[in-house]
Structure formats: structure tokens, C-alpha cells
Protein backbone atom coordinates (compact mmCIF):
# COMPACT_ATOMS: atom_id res chain seq x y z
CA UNK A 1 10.37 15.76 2.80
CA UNK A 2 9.36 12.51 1.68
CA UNK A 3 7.63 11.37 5.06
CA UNK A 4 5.42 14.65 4.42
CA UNK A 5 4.78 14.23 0.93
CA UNK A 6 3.49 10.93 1.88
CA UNK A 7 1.45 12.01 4.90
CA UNK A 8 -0.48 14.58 2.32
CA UNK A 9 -0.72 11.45 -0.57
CA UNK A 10 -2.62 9.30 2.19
CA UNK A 11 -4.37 11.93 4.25
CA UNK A 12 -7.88 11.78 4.85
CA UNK A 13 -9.01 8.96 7.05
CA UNK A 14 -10.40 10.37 10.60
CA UNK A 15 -11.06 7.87 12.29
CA UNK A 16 -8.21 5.30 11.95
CA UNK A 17 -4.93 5.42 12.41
CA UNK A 18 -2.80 5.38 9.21
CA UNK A 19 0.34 3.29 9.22
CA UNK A 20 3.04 2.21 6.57
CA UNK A 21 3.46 -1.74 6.57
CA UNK A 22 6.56 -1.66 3.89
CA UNK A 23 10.17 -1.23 4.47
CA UNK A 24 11.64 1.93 3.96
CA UNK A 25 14.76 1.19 2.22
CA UNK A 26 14.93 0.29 -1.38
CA UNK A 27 13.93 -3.32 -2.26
CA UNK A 28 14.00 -5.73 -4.89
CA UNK A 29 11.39 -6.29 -8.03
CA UNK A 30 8.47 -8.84 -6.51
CA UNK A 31 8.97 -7.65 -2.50
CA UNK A 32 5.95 -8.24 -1.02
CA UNK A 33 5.04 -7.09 2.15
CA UNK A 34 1.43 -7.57 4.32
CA UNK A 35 -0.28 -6.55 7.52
CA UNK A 36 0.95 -8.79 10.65
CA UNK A 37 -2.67 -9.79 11.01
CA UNK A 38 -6.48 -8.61 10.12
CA UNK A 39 -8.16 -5.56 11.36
CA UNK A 40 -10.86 -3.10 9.94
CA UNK A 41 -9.00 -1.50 7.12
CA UNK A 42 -10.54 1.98 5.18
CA UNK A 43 -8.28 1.98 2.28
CA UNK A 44 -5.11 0.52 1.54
CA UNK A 45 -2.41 2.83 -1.08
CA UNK A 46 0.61 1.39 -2.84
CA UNK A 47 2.99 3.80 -4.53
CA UNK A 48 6.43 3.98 -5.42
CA UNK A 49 8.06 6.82 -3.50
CA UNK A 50 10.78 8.72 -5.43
CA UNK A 51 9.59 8.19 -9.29
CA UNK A 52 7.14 6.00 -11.50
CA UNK A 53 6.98 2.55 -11.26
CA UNK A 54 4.33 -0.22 -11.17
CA UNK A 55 2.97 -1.74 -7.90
CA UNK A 56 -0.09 -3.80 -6.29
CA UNK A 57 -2.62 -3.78 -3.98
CA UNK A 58 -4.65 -6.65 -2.47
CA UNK A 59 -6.93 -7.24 0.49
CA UNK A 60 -7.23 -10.95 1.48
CA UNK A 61 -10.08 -12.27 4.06
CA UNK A 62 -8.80 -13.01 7.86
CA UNK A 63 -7.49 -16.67 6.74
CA UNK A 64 -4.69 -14.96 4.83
CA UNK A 65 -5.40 -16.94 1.40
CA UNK A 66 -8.72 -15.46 -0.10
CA UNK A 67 -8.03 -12.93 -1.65
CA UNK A 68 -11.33 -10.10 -1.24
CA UNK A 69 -10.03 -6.74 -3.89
CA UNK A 70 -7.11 -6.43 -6.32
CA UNK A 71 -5.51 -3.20 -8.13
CA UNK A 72 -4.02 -5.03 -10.71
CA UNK A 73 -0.69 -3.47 -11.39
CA UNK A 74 -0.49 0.01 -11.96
CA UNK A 75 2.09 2.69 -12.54
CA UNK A 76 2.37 4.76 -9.48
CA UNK A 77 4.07 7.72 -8.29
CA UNK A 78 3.62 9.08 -4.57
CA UNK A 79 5.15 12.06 -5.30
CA UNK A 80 2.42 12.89 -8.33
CA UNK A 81 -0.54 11.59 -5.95
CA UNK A 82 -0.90 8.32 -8.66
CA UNK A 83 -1.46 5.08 -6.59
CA UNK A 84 -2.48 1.82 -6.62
CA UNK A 85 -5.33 2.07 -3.88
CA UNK A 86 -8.30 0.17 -2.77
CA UNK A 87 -10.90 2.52 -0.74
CA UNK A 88 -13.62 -0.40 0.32
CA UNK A 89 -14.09 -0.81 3.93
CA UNK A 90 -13.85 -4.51 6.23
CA UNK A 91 -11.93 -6.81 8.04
CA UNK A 92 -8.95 -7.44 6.00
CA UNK A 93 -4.89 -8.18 5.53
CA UNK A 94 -3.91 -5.42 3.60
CA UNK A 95 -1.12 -6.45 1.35
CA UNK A 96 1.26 -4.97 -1.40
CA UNK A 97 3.98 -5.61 -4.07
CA UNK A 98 6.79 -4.49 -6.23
CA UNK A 99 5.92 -4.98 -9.26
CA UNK A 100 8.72 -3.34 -11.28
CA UNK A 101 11.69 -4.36 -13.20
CA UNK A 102 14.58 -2.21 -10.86
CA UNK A 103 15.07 -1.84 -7.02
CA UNK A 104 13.03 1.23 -5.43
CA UNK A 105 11.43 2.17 -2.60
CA UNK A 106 7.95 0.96 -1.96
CA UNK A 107 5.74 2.66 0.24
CA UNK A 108 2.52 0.55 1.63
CA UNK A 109 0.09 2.29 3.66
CA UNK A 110 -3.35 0.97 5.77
CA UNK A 111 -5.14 2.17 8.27
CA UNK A 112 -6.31 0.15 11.28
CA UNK A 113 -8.67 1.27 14.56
């Protein structure tokens, strides 16, 4: 059910494939997870996936240390649509975080060509 909620959350995008770059157990407060390398990224959606909690989104430039758009953190919710998303369009990492006080799952989603 989950896998489908979260297909609706983060449909949309045509013309790239969409693809989740976070684990998909439960993980610690501060996790952090990022895109193996740079690519042409559409959006890039954070949420937690079973209740409310806060995450992050960034994109960095290509050298992995600039980084290009932040979300700040935000209390998100895949289940209520409420995310922590960045929509601009370029060559990016795409790269998210935990940013809660208790262990959930975090569900980090890109899309790439």
C-alpha cells in the first residue's frame, strides 16, 4: 500500500524516470542519504512515510559541496501529500535528511533521464 501511496505522492514527471535514493527500513534521526552521482534532476521530494515528522531537501552542484536549493526543515507526511520538495530543474545531486527526534522511515525520491 505504501509503495502506491508513494507512487501517487510523486507522480507527475513524464519524461524522467522517478526513483527512491533512501533506504527503506526505518533509520535513525540525522540519516542522510544522496544521489550516487549528478544527473538532470526535475524535482526532488522528502517525506516521512508512515506519520509526521520533519525532513530536508537539498540539491548540491556536480562537485558534491555547493550546495544550489534548500527546503529547510519541514514537517512532512507522505501519506497526507505534505513534503519537503524542490521542483527547479538542472544538473544536480539530489540529497535528503532525517531531521526528526525518533527512528522512521524516510522516503527520498528524484528523478533522473
Amino acid at each position: 500500500m505504501l509503495v502506491g501511496l508513494v507512487a501517487l505522492i510523486f507522480a507527475g514527471v513524464a519524461a524522467a524516470e522517478i526513483f527512491r535514493y533512501s533506504s527503506t527500513s526505518v533509520v535513525a534521526p540525522g540519516a542522510t542519504f544522496r544521489t550516487d552521482g549528478h544527473t538532470w534532476r526535475e524535482h526532488n521530494r522528502v517525506c516521512r512515510a508512515d506519520n509526521s515528522g520533519l525532513a530536508r531537501a537539498r540539491y548540491y552542484a556536480p562537485g558534491g559541496t555547493t550546495v544550489i536549493s534548500d527546503t529547510g526543515v519541514l514537517w512532512t507526511n507522505c501519506q497526507t501529500g505534505a513534503l519537503a520538495a524542490l521542483e527547479n530543474n538542472g544538473d544536480y545531486i539530489s540529497w535528503c535528511r532525517h531531521e526528526g527526534t525518533v527512528s522512521w522511515e524516510i522516503v527520498c525520491q528524484t528523478t533522473r533521464p
